[in-house]
N, C-alpha and C. Protein backbone atom coordinates (compact mmCIF):
# COMPACT_ATOMS: atom_id res chain seq x y z
N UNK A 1 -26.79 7.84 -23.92
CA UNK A 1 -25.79 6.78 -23.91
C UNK A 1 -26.30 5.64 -24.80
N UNK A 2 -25.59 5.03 -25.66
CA UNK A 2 -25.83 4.00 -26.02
C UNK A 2 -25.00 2.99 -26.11
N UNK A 3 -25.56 1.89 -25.84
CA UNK A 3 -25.54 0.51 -25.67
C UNK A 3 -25.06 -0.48 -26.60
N UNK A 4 -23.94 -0.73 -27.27
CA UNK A 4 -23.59 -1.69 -28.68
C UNK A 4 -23.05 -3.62 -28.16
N UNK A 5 -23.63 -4.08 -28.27
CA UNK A 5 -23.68 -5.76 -28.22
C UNK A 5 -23.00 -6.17 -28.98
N UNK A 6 -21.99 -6.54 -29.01
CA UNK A 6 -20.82 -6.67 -29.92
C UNK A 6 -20.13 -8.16 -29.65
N UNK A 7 -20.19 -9.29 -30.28
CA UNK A 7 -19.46 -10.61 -30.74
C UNK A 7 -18.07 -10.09 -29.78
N UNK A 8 -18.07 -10.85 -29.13
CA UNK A 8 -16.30 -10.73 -28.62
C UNK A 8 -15.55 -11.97 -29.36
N UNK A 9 -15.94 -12.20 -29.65
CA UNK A 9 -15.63 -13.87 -30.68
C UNK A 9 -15.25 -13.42 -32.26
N UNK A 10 -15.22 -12.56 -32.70
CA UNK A 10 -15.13 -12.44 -33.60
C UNK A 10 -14.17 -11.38 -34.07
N UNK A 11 -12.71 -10.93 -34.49
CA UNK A 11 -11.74 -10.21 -34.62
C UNK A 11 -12.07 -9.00 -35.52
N UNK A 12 -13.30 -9.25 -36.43
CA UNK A 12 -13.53 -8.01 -37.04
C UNK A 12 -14.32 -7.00 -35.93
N UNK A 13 -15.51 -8.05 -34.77
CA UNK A 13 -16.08 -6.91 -34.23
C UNK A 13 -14.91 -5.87 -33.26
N UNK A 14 -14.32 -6.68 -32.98
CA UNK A 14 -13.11 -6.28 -31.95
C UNK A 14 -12.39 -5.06 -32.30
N UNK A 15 -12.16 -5.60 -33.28
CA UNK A 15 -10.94 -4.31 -34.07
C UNK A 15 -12.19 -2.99 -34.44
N UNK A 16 -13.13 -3.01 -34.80
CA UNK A 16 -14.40 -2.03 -34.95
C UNK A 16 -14.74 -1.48 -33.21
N UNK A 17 -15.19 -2.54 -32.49
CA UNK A 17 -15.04 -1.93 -31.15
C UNK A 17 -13.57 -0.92 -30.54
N UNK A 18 -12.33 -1.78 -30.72
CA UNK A 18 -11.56 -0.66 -30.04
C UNK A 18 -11.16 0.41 -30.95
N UNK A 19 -11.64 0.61 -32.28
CA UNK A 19 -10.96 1.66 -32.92
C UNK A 19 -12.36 2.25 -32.49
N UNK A 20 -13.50 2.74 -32.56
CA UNK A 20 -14.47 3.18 -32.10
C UNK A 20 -14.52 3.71 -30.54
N UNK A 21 -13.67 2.93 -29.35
CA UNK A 21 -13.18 3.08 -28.41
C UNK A 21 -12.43 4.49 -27.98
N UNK A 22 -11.24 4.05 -29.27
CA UNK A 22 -10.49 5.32 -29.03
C UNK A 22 -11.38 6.27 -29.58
N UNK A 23 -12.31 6.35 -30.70
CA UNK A 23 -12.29 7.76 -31.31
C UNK A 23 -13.90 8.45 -30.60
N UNK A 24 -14.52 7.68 -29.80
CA UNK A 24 -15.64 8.15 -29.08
C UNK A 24 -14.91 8.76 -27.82
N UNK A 25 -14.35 10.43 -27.97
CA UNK A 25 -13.68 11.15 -27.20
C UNK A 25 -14.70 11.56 -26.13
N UNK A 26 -16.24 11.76 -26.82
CA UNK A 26 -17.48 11.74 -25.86
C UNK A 26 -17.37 11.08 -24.88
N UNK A 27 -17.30 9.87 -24.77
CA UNK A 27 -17.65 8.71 -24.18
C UNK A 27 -19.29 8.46 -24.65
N UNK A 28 -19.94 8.49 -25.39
CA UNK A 28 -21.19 7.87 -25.17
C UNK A 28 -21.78 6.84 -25.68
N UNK A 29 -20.79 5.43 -25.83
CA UNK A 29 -20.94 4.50 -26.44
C UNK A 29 -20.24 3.66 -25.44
N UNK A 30 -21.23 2.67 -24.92
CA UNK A 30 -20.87 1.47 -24.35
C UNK A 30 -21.22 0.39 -25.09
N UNK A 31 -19.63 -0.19 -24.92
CA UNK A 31 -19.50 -1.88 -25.77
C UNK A 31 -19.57 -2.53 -24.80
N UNK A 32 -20.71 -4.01 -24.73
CA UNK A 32 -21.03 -5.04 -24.36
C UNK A 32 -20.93 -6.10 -24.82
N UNK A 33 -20.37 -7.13 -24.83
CA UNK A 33 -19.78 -8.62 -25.21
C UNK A 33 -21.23 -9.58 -24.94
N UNK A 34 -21.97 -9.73 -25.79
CA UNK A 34 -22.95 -10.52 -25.32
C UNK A 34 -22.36 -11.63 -25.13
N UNK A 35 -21.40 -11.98 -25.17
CA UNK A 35 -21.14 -13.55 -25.22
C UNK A 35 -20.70 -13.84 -23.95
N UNK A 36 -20.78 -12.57 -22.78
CA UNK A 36 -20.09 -12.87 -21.39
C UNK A 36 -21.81 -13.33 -20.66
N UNK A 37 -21.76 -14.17 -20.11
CA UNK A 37 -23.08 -15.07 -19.25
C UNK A 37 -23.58 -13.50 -18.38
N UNK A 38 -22.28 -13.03 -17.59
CA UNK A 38 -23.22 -12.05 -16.63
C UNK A 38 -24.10 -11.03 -17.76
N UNK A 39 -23.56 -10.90 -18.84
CA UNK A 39 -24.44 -9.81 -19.36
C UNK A 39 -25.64 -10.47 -19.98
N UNK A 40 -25.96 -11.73 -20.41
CA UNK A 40 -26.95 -12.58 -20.93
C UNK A 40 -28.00 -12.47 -19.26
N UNK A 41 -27.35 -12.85 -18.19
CA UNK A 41 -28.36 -12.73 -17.15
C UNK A 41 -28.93 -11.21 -16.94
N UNK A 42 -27.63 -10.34 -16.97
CA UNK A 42 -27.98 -8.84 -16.74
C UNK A 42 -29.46 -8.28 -17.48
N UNK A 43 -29.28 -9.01 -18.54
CA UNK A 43 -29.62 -8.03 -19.29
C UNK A 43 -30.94 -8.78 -19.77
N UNK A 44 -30.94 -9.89 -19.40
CA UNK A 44 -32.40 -11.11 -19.64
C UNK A 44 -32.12 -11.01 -21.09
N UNK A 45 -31.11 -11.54 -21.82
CA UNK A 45 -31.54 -12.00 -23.36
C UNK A 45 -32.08 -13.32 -23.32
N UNK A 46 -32.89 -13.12 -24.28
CA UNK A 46 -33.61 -14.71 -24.92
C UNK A 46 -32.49 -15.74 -25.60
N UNK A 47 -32.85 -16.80 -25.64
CA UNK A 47 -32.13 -17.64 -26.53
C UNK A 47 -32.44 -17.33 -27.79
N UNK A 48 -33.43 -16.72 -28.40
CA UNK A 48 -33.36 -16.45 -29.67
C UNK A 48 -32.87 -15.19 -29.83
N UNK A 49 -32.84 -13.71 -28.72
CA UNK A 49 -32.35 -13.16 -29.16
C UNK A 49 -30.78 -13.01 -29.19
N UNK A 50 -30.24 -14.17 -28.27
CA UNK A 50 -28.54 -14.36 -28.68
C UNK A 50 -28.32 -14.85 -30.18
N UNK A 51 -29.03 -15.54 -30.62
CA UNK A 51 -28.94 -15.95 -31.93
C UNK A 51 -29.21 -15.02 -33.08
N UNK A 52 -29.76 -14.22 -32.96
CA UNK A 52 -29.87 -13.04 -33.75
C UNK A 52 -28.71 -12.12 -33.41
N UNK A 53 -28.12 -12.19 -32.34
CA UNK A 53 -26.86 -11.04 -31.99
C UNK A 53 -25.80 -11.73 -32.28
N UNK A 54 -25.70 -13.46 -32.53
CA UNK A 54 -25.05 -13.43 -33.41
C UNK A 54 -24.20 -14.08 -35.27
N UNK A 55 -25.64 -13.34 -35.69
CA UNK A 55 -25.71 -12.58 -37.00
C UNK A 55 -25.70 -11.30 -37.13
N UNK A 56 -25.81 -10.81 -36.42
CA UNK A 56 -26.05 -9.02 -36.57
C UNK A 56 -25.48 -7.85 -35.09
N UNK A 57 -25.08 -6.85 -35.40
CA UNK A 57 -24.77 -6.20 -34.37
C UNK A 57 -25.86 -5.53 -34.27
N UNK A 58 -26.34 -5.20 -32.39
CA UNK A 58 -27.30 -4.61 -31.82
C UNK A 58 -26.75 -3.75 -31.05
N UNK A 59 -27.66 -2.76 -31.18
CA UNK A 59 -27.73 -1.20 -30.20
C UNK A 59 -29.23 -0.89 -29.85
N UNK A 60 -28.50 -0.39 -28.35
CA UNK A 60 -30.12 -0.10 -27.37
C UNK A 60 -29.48 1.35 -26.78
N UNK A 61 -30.85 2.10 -26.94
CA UNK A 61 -30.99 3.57 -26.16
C UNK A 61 -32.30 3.45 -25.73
N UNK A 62 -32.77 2.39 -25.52
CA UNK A 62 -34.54 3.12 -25.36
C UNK A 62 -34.95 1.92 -26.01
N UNK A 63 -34.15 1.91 -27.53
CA UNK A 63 -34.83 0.99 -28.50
C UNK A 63 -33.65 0.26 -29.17
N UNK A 64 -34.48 -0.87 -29.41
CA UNK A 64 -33.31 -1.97 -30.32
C UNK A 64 -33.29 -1.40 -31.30
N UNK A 65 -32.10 -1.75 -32.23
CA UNK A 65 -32.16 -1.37 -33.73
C UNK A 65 -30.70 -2.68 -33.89
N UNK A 66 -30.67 -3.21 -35.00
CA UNK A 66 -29.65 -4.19 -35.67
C UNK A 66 -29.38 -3.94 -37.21
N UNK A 67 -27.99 -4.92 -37.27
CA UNK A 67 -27.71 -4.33 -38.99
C UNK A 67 -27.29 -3.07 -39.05
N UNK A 68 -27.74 -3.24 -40.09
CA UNK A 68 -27.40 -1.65 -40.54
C UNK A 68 -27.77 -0.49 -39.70
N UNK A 69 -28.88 -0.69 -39.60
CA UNK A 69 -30.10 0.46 -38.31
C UNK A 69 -28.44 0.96 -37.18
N UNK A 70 -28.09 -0.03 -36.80
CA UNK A 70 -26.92 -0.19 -35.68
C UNK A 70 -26.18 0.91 -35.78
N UNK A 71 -25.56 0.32 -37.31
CA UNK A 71 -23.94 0.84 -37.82
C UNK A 71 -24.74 2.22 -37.93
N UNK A 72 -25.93 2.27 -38.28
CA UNK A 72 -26.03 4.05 -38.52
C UNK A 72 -26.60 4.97 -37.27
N UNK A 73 -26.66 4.03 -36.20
CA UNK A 73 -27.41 4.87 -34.87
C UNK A 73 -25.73 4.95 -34.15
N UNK A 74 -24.73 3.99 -34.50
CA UNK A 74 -23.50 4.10 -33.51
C UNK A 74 -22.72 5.32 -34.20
N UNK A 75 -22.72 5.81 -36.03
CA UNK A 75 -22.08 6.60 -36.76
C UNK A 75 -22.90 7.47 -36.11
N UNK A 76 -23.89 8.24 -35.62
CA UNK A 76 -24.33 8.83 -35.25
C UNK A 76 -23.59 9.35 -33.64
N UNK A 77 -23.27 8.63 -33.11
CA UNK A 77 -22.62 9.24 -31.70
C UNK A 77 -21.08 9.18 -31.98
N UNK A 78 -20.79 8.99 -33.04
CA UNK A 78 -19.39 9.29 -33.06
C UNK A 78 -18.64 10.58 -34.31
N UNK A 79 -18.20 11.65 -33.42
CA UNK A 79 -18.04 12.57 -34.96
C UNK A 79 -16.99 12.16 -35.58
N UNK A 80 -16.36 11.27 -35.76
CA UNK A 80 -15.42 10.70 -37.07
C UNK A 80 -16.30 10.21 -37.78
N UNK A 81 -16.84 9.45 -37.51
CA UNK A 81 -17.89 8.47 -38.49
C UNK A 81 -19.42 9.22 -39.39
N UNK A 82 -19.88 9.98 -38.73
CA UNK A 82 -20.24 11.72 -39.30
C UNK A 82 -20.58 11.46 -40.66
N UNK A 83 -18.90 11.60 -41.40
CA UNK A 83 -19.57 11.67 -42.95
C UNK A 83 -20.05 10.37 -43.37
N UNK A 84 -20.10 9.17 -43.19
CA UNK A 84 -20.79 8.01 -43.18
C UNK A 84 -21.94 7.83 -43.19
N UNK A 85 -22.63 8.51 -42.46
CA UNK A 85 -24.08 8.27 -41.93
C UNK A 85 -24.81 8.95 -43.39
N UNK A 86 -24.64 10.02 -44.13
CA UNK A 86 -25.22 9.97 -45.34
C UNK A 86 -25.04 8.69 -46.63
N UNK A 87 -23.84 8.13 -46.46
CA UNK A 87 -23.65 6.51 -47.51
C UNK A 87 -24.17 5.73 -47.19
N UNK A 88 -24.84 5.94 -45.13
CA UNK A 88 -25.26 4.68 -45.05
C UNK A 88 -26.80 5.00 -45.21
N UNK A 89 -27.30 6.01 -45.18
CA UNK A 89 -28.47 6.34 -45.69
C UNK A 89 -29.61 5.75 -46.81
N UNK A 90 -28.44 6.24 -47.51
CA UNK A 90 -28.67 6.28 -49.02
C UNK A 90 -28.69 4.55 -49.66
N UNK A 91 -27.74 3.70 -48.60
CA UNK A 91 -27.53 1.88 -48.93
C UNK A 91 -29.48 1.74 -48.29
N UNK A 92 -29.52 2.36 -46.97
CA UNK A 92 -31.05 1.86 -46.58
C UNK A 92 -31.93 2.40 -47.53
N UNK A 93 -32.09 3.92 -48.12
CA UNK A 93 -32.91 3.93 -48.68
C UNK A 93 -33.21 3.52 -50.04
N UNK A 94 -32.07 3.01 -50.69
CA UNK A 94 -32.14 1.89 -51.79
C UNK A 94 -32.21 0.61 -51.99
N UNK A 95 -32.33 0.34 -50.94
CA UNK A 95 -33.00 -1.18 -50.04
C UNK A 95 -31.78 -2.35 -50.00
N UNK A 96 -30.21 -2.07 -50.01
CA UNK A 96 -29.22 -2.24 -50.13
C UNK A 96 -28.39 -2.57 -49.19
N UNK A 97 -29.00 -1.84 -48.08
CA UNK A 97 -27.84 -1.39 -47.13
C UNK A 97 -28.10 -2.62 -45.93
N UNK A 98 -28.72 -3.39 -45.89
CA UNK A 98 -28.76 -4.24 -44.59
C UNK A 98 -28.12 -5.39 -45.08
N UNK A 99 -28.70 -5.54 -47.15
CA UNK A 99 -28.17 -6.73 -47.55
C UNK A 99 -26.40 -6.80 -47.29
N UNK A 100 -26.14 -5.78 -48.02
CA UNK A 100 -24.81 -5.56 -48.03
C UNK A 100 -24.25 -5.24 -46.58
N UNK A 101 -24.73 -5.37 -45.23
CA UNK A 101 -24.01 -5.73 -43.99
C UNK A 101 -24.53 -7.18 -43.66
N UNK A 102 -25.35 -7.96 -43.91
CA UNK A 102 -25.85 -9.12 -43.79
C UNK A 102 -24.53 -9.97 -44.68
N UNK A 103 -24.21 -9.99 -45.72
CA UNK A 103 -22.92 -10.31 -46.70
C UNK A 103 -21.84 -10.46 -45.82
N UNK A 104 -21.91 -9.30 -45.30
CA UNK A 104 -20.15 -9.24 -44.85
C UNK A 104 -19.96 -9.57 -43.65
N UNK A 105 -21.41 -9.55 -42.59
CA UNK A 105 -21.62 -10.16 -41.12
C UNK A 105 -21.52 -12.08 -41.44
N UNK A 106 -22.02 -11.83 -42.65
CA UNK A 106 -22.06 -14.06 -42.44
C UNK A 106 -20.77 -14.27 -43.20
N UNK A 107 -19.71 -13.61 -43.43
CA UNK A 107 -18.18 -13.90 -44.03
C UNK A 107 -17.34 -13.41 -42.63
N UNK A 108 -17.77 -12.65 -41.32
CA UNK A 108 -16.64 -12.61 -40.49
C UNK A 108 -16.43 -14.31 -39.87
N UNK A 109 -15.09 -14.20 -39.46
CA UNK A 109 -14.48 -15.24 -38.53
C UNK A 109 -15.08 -15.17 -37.38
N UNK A 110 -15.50 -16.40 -36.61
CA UNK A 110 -15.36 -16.70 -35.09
C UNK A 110 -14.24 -17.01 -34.90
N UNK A 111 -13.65 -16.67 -33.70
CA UNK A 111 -13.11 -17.14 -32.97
C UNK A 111 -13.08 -17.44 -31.23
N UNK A 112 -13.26 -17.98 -30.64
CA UNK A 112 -13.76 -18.41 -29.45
C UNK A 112 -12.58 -18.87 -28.69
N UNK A 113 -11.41 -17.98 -28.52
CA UNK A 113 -10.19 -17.63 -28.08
C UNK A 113 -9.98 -18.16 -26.98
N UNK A 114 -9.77 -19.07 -25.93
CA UNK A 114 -9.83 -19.57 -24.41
C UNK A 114 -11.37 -19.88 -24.31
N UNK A 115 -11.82 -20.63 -25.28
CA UNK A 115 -12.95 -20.98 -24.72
C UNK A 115 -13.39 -22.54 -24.89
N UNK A 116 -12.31 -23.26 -25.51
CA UNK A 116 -12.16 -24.52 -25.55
C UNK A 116 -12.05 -25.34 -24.31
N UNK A 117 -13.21 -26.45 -23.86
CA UNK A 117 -12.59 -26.70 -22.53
C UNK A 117 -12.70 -28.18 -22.81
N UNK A 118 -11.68 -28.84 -22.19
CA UNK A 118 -11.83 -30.78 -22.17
C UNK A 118 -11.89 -31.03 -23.30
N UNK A 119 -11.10 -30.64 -24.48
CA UNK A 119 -11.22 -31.23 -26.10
C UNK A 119 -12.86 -31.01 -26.75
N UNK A 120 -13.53 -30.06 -26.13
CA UNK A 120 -14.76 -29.71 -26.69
C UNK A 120 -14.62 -28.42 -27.23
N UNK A 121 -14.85 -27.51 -28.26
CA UNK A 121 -14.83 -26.30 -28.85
C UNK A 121 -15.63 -26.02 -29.72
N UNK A 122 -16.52 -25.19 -29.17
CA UNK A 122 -17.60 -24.25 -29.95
C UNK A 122 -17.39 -23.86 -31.26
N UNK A 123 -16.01 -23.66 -31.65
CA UNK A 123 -15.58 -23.46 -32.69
C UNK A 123 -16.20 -24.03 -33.99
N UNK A 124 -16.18 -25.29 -34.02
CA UNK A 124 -17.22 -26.14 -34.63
C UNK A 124 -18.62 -26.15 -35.19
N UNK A 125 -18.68 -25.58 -33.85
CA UNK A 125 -20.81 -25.30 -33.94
C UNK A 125 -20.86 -23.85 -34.98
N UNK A 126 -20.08 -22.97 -34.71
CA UNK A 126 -20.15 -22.18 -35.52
C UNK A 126 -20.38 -22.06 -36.92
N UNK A 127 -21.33 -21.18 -37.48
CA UNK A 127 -21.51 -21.30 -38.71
C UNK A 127 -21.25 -19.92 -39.87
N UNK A 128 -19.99 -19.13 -39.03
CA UNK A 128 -19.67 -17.74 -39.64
C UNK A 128 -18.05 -18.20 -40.35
């Protein structure tokens, strides 16, 4: 089973989580919202490692892996995504492939949807 930490704040991870949702017919991919408190207690993240989750998507089986490492351990439990895992190979082994998800992870949107409270919004603090 593995474990994917996924921005709920953010509409690109979302739309990647539920289309991944439907097509993991296995089931062996659980999506986790780090941004919900019970799973920050559940799960004892650090304050630095929320800050790293979010810049980067993380997956745990045993072992962390982020970035790219991620996108190619989650293409791995899903057989749609299958022929992928050789392009994404080939981006790591040309030393390419984290830059080019690092690019496109610091250009998604936050959004922090019902989470505005008393004219205060996180929205702000954000720097994606």
């Amino acid at each position: 089973m593995l474990t994917v930490f996924y921005d709920s704040w953010c509409p690109l991870c979302n739309g990647v989580t539920e289309q991944t949702r439907r097509l993991d017919r296995r089931q062996r991919v659980v999506f986790i919202s780090f941004r919900d408190e019970n799973v920050v207690k559940s799960y004892q993240l650090s304050e630095d490692m929320l800050r790293k989750m979010e810049q980067r998507l993380f997956v745990y089986d045993g072992e962390w892996q982020e970035g790219i490492y991620a996108v190619k351990r989650l293409a791995k439990e899903v057989p749609t995504y299958w022929l992928l895992i050789p392009f994404i190979q080939l981006a790591i082994t040309f030393g390419f492939g984290q830059r080019v998800y690092d690019y496109i992870a610091s250009r998604r949107s936050i959004v922090p949807t019902g989470h505005c409270q008393e004219g205060v919004c996180p929205i702000g603090k954000a720097k994606h």
